[in-house]
N, C-alpha and C. Protein backbone atom coordinates (compact mmCIF):
# COMPACT_ATOMS: atom_id res chain seq x y z
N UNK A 1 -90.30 -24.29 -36.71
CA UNK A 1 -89.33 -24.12 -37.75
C UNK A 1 -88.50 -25.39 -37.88
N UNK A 2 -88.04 -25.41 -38.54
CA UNK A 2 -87.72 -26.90 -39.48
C UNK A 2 -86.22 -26.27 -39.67
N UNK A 3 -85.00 -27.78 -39.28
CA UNK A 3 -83.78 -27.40 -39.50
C UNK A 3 -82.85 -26.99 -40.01
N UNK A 4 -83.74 -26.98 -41.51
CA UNK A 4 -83.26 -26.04 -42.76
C UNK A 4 -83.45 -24.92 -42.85
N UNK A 5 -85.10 -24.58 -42.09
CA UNK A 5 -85.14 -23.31 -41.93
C UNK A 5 -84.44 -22.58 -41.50
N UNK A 6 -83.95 -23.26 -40.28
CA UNK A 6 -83.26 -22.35 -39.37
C UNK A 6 -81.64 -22.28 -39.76
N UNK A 7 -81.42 -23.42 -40.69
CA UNK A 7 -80.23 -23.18 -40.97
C UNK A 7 -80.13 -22.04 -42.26
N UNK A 8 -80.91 -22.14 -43.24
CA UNK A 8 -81.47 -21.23 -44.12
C UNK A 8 -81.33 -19.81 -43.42
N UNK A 9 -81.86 -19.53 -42.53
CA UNK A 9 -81.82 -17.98 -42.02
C UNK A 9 -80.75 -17.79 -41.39
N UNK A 10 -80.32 -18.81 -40.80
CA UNK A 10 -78.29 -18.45 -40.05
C UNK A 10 -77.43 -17.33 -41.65
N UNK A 11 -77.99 -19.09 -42.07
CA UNK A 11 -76.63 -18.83 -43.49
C UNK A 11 -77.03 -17.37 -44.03
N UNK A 12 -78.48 -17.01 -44.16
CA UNK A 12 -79.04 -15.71 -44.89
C UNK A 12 -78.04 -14.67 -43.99
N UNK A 13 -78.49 -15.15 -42.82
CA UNK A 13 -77.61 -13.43 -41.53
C UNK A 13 -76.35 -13.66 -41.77
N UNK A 14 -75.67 -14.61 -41.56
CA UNK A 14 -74.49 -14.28 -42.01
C UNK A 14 -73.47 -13.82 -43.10
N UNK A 15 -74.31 -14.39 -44.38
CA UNK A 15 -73.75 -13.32 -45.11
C UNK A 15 -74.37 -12.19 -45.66
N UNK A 16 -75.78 -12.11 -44.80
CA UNK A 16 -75.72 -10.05 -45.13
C UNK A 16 -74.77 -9.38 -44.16
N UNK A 17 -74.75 -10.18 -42.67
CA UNK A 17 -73.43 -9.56 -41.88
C UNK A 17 -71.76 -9.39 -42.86
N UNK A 18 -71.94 -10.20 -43.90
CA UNK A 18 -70.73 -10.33 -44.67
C UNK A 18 -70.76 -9.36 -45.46
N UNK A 19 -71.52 -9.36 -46.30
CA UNK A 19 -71.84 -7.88 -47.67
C UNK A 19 -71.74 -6.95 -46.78
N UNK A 20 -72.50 -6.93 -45.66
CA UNK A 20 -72.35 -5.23 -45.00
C UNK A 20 -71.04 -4.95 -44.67
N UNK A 21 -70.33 -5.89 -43.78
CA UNK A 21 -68.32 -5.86 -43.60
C UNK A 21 -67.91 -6.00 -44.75
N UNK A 22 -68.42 -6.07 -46.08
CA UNK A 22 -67.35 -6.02 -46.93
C UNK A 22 -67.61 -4.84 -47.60
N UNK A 23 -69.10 -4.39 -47.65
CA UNK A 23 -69.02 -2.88 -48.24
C UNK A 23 -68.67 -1.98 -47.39
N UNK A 24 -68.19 -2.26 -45.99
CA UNK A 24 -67.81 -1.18 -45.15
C UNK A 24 -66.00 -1.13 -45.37
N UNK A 25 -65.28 -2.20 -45.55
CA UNK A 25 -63.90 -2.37 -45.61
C UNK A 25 -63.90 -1.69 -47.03
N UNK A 26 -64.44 -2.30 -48.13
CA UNK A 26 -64.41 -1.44 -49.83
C UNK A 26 -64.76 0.22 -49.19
N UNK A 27 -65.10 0.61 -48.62
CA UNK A 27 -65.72 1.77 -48.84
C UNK A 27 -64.09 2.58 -48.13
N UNK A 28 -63.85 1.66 -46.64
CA UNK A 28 -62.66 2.16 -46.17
C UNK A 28 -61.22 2.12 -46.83
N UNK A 29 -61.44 0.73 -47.77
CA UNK A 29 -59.77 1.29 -48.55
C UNK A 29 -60.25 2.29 -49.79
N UNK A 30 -61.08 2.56 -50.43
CA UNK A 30 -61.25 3.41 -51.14
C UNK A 30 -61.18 4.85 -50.73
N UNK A 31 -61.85 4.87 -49.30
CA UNK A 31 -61.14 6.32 -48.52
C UNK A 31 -59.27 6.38 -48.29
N UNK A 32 -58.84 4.94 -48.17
CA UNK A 32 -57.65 5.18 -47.63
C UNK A 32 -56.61 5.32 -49.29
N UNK A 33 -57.25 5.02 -50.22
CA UNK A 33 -56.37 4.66 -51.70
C UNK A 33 -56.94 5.98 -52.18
N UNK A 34 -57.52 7.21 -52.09
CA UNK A 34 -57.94 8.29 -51.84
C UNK A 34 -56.85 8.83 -51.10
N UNK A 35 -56.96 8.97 -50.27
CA UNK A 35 -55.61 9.59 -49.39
C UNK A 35 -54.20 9.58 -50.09
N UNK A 36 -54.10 8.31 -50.15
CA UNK A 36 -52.88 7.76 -50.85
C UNK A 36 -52.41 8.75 -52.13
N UNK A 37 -53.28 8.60 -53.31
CA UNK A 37 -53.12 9.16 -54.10
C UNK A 37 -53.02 11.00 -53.74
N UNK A 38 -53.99 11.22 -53.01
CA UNK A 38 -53.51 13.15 -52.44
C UNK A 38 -52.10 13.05 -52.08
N UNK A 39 -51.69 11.69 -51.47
CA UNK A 39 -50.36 12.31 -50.67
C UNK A 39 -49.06 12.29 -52.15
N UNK A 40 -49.90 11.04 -52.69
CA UNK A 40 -48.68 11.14 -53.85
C UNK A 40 -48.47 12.55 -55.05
N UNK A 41 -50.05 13.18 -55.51
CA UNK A 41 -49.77 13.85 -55.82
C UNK A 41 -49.24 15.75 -55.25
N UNK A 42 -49.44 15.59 -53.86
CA UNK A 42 -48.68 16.47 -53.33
C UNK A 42 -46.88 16.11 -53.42
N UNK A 43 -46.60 15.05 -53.25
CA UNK A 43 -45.36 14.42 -53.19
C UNK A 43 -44.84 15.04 -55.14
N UNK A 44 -45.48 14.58 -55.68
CA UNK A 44 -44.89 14.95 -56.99
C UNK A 44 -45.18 16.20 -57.59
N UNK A 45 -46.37 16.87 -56.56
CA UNK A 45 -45.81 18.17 -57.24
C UNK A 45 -44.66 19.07 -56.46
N UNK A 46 -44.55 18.39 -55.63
CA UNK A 46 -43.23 19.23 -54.75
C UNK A 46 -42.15 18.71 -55.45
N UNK A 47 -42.17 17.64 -55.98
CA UNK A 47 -40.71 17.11 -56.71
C UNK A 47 -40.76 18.17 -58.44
N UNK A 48 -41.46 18.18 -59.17
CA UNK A 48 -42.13 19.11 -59.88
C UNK A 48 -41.43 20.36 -59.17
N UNK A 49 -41.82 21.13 -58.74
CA UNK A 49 -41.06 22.37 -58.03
C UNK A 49 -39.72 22.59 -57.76
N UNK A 50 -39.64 21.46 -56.89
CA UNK A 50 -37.94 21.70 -56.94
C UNK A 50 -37.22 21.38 -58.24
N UNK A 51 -37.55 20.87 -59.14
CA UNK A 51 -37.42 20.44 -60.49
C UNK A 51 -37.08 21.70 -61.01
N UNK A 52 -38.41 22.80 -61.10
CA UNK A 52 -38.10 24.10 -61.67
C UNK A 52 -37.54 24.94 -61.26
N UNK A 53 -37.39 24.76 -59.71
CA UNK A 53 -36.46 26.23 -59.06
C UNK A 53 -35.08 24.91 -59.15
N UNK A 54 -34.84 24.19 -59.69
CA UNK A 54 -33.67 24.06 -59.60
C UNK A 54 -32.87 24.33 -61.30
N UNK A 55 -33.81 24.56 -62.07
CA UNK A 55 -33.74 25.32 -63.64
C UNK A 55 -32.76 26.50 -63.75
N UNK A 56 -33.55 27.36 -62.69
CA UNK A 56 -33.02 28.66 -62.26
C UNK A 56 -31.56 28.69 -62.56
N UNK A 57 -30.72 27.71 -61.72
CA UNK A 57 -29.25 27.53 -61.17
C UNK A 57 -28.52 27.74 -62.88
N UNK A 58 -29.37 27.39 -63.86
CA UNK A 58 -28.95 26.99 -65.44
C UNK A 58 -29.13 27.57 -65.75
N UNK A 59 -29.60 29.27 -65.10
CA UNK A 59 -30.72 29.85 -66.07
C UNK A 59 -29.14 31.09 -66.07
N UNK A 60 -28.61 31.67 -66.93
CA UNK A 60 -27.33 32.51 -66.36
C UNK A 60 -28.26 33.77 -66.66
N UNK A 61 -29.77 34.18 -67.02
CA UNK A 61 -30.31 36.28 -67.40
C UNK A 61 -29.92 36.23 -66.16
N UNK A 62 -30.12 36.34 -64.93
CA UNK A 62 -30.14 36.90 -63.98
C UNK A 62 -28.95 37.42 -63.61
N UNK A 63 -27.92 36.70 -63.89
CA UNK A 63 -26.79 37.22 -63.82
C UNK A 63 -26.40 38.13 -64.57
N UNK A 64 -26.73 37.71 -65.96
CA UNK A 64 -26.36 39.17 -67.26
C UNK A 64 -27.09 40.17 -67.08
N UNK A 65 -28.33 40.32 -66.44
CA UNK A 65 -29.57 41.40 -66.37
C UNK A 65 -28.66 42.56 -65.11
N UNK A 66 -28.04 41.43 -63.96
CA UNK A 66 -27.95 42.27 -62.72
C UNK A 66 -26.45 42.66 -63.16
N UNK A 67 -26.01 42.37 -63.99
CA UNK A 67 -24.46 42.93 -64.64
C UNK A 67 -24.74 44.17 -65.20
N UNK A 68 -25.64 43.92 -66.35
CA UNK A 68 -26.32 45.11 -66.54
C UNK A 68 -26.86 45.83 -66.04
N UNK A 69 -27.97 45.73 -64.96
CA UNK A 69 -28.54 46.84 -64.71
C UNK A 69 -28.67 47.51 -63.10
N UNK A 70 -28.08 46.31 -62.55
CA UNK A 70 -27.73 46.21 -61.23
C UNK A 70 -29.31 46.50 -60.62
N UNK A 71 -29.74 45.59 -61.07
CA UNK A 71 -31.42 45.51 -60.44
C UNK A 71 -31.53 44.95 -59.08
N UNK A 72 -30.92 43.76 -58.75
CA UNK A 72 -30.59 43.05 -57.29
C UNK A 72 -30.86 44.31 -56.59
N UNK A 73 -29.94 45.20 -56.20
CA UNK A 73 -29.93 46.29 -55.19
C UNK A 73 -31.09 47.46 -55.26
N UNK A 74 -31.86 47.21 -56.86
CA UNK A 74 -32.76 48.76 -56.70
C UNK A 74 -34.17 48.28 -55.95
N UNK A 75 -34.61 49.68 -55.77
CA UNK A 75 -35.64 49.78 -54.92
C UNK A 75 -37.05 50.12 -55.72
N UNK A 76 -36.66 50.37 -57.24
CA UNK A 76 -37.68 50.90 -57.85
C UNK A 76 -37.08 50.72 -59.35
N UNK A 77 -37.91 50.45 -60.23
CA UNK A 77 -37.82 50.00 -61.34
C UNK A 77 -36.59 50.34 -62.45
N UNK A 78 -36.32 49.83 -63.32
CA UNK A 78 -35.36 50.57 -63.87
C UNK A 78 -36.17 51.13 -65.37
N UNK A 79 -35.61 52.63 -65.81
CA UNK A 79 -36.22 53.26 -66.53
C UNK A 79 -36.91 52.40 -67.60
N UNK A 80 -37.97 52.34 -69.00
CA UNK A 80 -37.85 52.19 -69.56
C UNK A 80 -37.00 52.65 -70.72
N UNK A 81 -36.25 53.91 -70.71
CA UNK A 81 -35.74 54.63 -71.55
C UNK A 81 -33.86 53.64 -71.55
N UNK A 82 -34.02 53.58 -70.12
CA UNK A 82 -32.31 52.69 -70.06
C UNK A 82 -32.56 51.31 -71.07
N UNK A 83 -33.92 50.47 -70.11
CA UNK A 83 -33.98 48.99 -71.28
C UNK A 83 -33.75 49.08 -72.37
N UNK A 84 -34.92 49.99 -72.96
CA UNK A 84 -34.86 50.10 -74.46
C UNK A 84 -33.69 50.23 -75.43
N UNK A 85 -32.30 51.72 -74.55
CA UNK A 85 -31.40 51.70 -75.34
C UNK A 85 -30.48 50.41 -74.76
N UNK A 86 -30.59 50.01 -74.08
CA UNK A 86 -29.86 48.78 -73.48
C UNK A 86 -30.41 47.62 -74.64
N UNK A 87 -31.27 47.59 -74.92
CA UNK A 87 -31.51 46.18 -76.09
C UNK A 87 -31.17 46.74 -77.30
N UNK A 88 -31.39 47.90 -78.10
CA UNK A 88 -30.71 48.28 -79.07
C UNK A 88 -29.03 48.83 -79.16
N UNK A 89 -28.50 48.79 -78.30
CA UNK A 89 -27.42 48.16 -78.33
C UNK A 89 -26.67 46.79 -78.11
N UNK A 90 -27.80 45.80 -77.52
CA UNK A 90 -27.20 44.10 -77.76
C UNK A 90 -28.72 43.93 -77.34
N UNK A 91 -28.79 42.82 -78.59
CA UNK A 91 -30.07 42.46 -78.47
C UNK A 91 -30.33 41.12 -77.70
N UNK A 92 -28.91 40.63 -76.81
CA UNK A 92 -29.22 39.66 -76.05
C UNK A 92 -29.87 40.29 -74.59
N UNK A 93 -29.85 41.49 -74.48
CA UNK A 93 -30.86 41.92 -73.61
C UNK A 93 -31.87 41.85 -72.99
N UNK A 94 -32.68 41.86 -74.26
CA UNK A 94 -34.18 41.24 -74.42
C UNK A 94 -34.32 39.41 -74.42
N UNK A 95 -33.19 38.94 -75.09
CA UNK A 95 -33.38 37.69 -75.07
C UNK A 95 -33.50 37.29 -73.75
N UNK A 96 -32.14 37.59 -72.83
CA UNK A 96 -32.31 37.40 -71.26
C UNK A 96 -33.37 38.07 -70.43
N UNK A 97 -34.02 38.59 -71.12
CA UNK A 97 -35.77 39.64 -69.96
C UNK A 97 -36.01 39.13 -70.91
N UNK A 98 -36.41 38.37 -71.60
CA UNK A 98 -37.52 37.57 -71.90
C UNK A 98 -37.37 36.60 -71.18
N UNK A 99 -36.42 35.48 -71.26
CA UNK A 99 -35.77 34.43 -70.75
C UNK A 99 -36.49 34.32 -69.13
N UNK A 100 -36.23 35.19 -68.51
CA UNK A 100 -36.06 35.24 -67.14
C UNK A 100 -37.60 35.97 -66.62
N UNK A 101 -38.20 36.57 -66.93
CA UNK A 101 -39.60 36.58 -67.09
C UNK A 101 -40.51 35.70 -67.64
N UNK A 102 -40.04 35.37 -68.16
CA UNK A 102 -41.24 33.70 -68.84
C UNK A 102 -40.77 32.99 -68.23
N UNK A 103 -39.27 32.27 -67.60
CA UNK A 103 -39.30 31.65 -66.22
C UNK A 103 -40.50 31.62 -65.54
N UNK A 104 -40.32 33.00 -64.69
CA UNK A 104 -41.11 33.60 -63.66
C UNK A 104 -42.70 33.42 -64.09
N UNK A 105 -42.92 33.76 -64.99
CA UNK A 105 -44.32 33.21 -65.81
C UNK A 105 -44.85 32.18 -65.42
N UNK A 106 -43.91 30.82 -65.44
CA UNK A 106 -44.00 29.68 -65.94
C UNK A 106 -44.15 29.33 -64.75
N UNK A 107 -43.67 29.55 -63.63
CA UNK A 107 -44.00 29.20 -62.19
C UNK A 107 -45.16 29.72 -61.68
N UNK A 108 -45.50 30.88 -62.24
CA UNK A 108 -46.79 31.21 -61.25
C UNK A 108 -47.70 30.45 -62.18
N UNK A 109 -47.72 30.41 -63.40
CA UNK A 109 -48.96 29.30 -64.13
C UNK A 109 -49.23 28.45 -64.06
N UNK A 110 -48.01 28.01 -62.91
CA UNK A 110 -47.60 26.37 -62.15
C UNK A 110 -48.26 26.09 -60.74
N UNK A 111 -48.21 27.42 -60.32
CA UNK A 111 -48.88 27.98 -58.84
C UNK A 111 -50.42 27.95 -59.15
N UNK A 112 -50.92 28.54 -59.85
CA UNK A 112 -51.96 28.69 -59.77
C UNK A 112 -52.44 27.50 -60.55
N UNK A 113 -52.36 26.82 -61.75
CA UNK A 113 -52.80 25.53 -61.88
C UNK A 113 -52.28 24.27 -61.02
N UNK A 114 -52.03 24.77 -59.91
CA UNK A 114 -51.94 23.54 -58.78
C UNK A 114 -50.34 22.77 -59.66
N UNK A 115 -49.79 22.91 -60.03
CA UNK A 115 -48.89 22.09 -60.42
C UNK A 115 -47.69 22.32 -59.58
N UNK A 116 -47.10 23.60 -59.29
CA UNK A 116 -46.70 23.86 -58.36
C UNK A 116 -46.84 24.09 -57.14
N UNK A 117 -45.82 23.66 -55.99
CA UNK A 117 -46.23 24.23 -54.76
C UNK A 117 -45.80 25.27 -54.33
N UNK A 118 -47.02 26.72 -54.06
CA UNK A 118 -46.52 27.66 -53.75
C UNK A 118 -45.25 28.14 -52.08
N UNK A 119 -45.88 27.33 -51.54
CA UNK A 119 -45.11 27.27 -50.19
C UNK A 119 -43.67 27.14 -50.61
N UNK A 120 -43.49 26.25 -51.22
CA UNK A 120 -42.04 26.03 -51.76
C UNK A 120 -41.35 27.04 -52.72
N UNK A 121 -42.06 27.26 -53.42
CA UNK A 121 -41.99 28.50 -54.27
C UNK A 121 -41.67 29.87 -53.30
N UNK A 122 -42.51 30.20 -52.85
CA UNK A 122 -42.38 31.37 -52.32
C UNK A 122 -41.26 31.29 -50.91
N UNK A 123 -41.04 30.13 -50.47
CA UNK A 123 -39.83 30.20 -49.51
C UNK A 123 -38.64 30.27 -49.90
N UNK A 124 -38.33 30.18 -51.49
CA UNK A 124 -37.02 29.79 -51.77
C UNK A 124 -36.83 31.16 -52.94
N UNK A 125 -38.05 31.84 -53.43
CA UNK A 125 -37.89 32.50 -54.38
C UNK A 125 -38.69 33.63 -54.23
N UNK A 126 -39.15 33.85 -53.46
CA UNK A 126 -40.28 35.45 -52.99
C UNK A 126 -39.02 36.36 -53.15
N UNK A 127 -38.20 36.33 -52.49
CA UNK A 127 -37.53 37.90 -52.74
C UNK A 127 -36.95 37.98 -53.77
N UNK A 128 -36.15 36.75 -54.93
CA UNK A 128 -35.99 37.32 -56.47
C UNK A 128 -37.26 37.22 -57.07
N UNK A 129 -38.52 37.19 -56.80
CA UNK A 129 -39.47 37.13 -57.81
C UNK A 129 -39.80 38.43 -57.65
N UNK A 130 -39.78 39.16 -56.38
CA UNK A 130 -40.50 40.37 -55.99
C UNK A 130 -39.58 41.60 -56.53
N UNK A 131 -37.91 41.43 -56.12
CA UNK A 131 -36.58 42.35 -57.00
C UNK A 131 -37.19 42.19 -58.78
N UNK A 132 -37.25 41.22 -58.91
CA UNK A 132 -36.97 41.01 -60.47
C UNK A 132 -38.35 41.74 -60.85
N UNK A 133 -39.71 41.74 -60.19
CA UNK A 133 -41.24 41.93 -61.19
C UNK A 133 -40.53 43.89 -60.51
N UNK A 134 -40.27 44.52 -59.30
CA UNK A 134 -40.12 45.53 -59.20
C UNK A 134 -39.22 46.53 -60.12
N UNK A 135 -38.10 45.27 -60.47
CA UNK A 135 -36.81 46.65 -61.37
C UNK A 135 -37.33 46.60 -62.79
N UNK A 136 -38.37 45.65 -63.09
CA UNK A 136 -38.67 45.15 -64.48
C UNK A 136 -40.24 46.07 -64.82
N UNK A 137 -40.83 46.26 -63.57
CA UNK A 137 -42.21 46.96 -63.87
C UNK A 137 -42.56 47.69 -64.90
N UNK A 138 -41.90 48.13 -65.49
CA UNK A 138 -41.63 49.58 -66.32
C UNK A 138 -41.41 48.72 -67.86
N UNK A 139 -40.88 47.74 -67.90
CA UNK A 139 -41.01 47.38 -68.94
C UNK A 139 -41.64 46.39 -69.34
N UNK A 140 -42.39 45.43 -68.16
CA UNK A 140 -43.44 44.76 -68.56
C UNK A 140 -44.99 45.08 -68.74
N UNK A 141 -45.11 46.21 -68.51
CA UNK A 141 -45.81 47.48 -68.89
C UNK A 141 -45.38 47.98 -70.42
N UNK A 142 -44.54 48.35 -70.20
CA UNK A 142 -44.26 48.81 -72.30
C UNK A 142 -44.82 47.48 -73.05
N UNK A 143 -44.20 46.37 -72.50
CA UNK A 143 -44.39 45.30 -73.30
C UNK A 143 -45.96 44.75 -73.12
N UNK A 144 -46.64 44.95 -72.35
CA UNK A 144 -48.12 45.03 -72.44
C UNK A 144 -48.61 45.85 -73.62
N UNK A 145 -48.27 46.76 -73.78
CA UNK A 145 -48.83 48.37 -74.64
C UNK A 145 -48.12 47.71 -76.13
N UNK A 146 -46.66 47.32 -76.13
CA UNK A 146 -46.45 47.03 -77.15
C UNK A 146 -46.81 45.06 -78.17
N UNK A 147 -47.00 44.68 -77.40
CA UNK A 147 -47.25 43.60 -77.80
C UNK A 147 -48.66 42.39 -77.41
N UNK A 148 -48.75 42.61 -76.56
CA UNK A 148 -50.13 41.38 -75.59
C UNK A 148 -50.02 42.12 -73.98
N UNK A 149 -51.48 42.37 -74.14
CA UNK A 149 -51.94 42.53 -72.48
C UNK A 149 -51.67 41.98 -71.61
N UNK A 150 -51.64 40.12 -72.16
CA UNK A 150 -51.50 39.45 -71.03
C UNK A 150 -50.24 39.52 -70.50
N UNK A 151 -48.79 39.93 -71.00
CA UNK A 151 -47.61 39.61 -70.97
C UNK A 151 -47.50 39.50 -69.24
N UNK A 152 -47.25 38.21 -68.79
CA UNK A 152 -46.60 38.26 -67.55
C UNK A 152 -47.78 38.92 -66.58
N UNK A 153 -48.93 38.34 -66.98
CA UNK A 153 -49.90 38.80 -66.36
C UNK A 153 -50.06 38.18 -64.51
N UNK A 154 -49.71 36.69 -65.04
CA UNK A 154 -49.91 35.73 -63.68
C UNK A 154 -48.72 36.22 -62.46
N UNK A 155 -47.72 36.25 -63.16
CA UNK A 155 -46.19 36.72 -62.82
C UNK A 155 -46.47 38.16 -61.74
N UNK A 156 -47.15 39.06 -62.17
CA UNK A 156 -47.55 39.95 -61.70
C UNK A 156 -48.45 40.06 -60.14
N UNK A 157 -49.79 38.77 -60.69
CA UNK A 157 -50.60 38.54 -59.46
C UNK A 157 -49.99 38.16 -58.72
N UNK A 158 -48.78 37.19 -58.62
CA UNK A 158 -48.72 35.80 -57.61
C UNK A 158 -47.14 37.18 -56.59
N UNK A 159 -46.62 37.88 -57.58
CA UNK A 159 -46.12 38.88 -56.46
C UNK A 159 -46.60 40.39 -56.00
N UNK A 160 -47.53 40.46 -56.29
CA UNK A 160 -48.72 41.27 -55.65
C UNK A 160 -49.38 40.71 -54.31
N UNK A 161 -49.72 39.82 -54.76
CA UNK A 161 -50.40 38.57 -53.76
C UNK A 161 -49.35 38.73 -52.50
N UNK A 162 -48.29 38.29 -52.70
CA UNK A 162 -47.34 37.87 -51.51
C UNK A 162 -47.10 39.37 -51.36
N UNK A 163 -46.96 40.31 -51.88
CA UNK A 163 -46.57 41.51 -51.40
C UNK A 163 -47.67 42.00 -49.97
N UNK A 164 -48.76 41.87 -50.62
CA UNK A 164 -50.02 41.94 -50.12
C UNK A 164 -49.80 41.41 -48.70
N UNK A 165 -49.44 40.24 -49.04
CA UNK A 165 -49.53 39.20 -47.57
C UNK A 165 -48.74 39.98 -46.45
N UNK A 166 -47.36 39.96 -46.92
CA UNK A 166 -46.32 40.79 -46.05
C UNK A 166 -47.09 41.89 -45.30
N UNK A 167 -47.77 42.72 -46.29
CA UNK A 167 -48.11 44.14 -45.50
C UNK A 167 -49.20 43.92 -44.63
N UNK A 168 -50.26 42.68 -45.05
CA UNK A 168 -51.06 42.65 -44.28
C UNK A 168 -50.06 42.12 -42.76
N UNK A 169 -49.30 41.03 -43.06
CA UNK A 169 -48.88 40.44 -41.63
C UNK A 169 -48.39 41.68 -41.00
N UNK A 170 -48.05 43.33 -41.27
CA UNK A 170 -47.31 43.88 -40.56
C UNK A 170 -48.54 44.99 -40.13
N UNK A 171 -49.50 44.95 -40.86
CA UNK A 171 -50.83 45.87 -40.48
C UNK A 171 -50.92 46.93 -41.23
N UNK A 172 -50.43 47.20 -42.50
CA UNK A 172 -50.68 47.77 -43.64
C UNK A 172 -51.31 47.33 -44.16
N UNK A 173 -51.97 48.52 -45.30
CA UNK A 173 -52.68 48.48 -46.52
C UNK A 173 -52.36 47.70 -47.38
N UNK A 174 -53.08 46.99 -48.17
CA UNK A 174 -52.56 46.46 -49.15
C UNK A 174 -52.09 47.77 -50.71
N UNK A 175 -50.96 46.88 -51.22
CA UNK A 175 -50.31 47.79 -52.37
C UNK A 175 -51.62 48.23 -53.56
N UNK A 176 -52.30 47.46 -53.70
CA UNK A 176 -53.35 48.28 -54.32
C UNK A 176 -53.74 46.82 -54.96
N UNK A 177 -54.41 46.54 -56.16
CA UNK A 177 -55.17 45.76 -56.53
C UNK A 177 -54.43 44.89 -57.21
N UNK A 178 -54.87 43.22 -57.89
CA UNK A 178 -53.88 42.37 -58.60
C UNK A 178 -54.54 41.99 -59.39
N UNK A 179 -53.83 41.96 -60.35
CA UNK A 179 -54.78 41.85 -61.99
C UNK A 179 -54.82 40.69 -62.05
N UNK A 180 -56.27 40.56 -62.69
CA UNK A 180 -56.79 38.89 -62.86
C UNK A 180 -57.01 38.49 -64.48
N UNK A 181 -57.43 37.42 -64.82
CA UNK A 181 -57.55 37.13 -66.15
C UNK A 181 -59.06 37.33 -66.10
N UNK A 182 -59.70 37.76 -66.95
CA UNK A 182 -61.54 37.05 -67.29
C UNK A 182 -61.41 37.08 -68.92
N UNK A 183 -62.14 35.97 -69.08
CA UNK A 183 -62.61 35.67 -70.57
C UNK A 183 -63.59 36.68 -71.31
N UNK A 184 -62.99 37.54 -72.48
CA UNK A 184 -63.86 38.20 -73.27
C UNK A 184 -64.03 37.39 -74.65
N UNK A 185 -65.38 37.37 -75.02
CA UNK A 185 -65.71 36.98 -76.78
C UNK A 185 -65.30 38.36 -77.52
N UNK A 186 -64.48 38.24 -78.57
CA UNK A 186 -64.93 38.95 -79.77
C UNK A 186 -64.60 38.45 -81.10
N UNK A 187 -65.71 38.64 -81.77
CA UNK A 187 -65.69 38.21 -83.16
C UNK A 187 -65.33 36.37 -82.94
N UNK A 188 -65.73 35.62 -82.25
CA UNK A 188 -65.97 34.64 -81.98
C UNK A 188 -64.57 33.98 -81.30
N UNK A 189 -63.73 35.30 -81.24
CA UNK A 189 -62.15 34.58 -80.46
C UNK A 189 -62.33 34.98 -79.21
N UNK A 190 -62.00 33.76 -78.36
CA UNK A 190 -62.18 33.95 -76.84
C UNK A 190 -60.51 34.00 -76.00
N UNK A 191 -60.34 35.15 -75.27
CA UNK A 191 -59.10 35.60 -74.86
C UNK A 191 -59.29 36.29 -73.61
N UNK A 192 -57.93 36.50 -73.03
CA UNK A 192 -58.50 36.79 -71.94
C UNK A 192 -57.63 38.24 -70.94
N UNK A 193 -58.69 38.71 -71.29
CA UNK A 193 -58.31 40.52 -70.87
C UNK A 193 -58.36 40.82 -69.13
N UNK A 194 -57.08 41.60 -69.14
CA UNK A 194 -56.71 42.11 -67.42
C UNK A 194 -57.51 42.76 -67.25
N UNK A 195 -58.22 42.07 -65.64
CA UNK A 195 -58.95 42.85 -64.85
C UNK A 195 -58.49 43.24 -63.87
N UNK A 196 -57.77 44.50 -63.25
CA UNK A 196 -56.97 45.29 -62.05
C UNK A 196 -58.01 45.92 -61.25
């Protein structure tokens, strides 16, 4: 072999030793700029969260609802027959149970499209989400029958779910089943009907 040769095949090994360390370092910051980005978007959806449970503090139904109906303390729903004449006598009634249920909406649609973090959610707000879907049951039910199935459909699962959890951690049954969304066609409109 001849000195070019041999210098020829150095120079060849050394830089396939080079392409191979450099597609091994590309491959490793692309795992690590990967990471990066998970941590940031966990980071911003927790900032996102506290964002919305800090809404709440602005939000004054909860206060006018539990003035009214003193729901905080009940154990079981409040009539539909009370709501009803309760909004036809001030119709800011309904404005505030709407208000304060589409809140609650708006977080679990947040939960479950990953936008929110439930951990955070549910540590700071499980027991008014669970008071508020319990004294309200009765009428987010009428308001199913009277207006859209879906009403507060997600709202429903995500404190079922945690209800669920509780009883399982204590070795109970679960409360019974949690309604899901599935997509029905009709007449070429696609919507999406509770499955319990």
């Amino acid at each position: 072999m001849t000195t070019f040769e041999i210098a020829s095949l150095t120079i060849n090994t050394i830089s396939s030793v080079a392409i191979v360390a450099s597609a091994i370092y590309v491959a490793l910051q692309f795992r690590r700029a990967a990471k990066i980005h998970e941590q940031n978007l966990e980071w911003n959806k927790r900032i996102e969260t506290r964002k919305k449970l800090d809404d709440y503090n602005r939000l004054d139904s909860a206060l006018y609802l539990n003035e009214r109906f003193k729901f905080v303390g009940r154990k079981h729903s409040v009539p539909i027959d009370e709501i009803t004449k309760a909004i036809e006598d001030d119709h800011q009634v309904e404005v505030h149970l709407s208000r304060l249920l589409n809140y609650y909406e708006a977080i679990a649609l947040g939960i479950e499209n990953n936008f929110y973090d439930e951990y955070i959610v549910k540590s700071t707000r499980r027991g008014a989400m669970i008071r508020t879907f319990t004294a309200f049951e009765e009428y987010i039910a009428y308001d199913r029958r009277e207006h859209s199935p879906m009403t507060y459909i997600k709202y429903e699962a995500i404190v079922k779910k945690w209800i669920d959890e509780e009883r399982k951690e204590q070795g109970l049954p679960p409360t019974g089943k949690v309604c899901q969304c599935k997509s029905v066609s009709v007449d070429g409109y696609t919507f999406c009907s509770s499955v319990c």
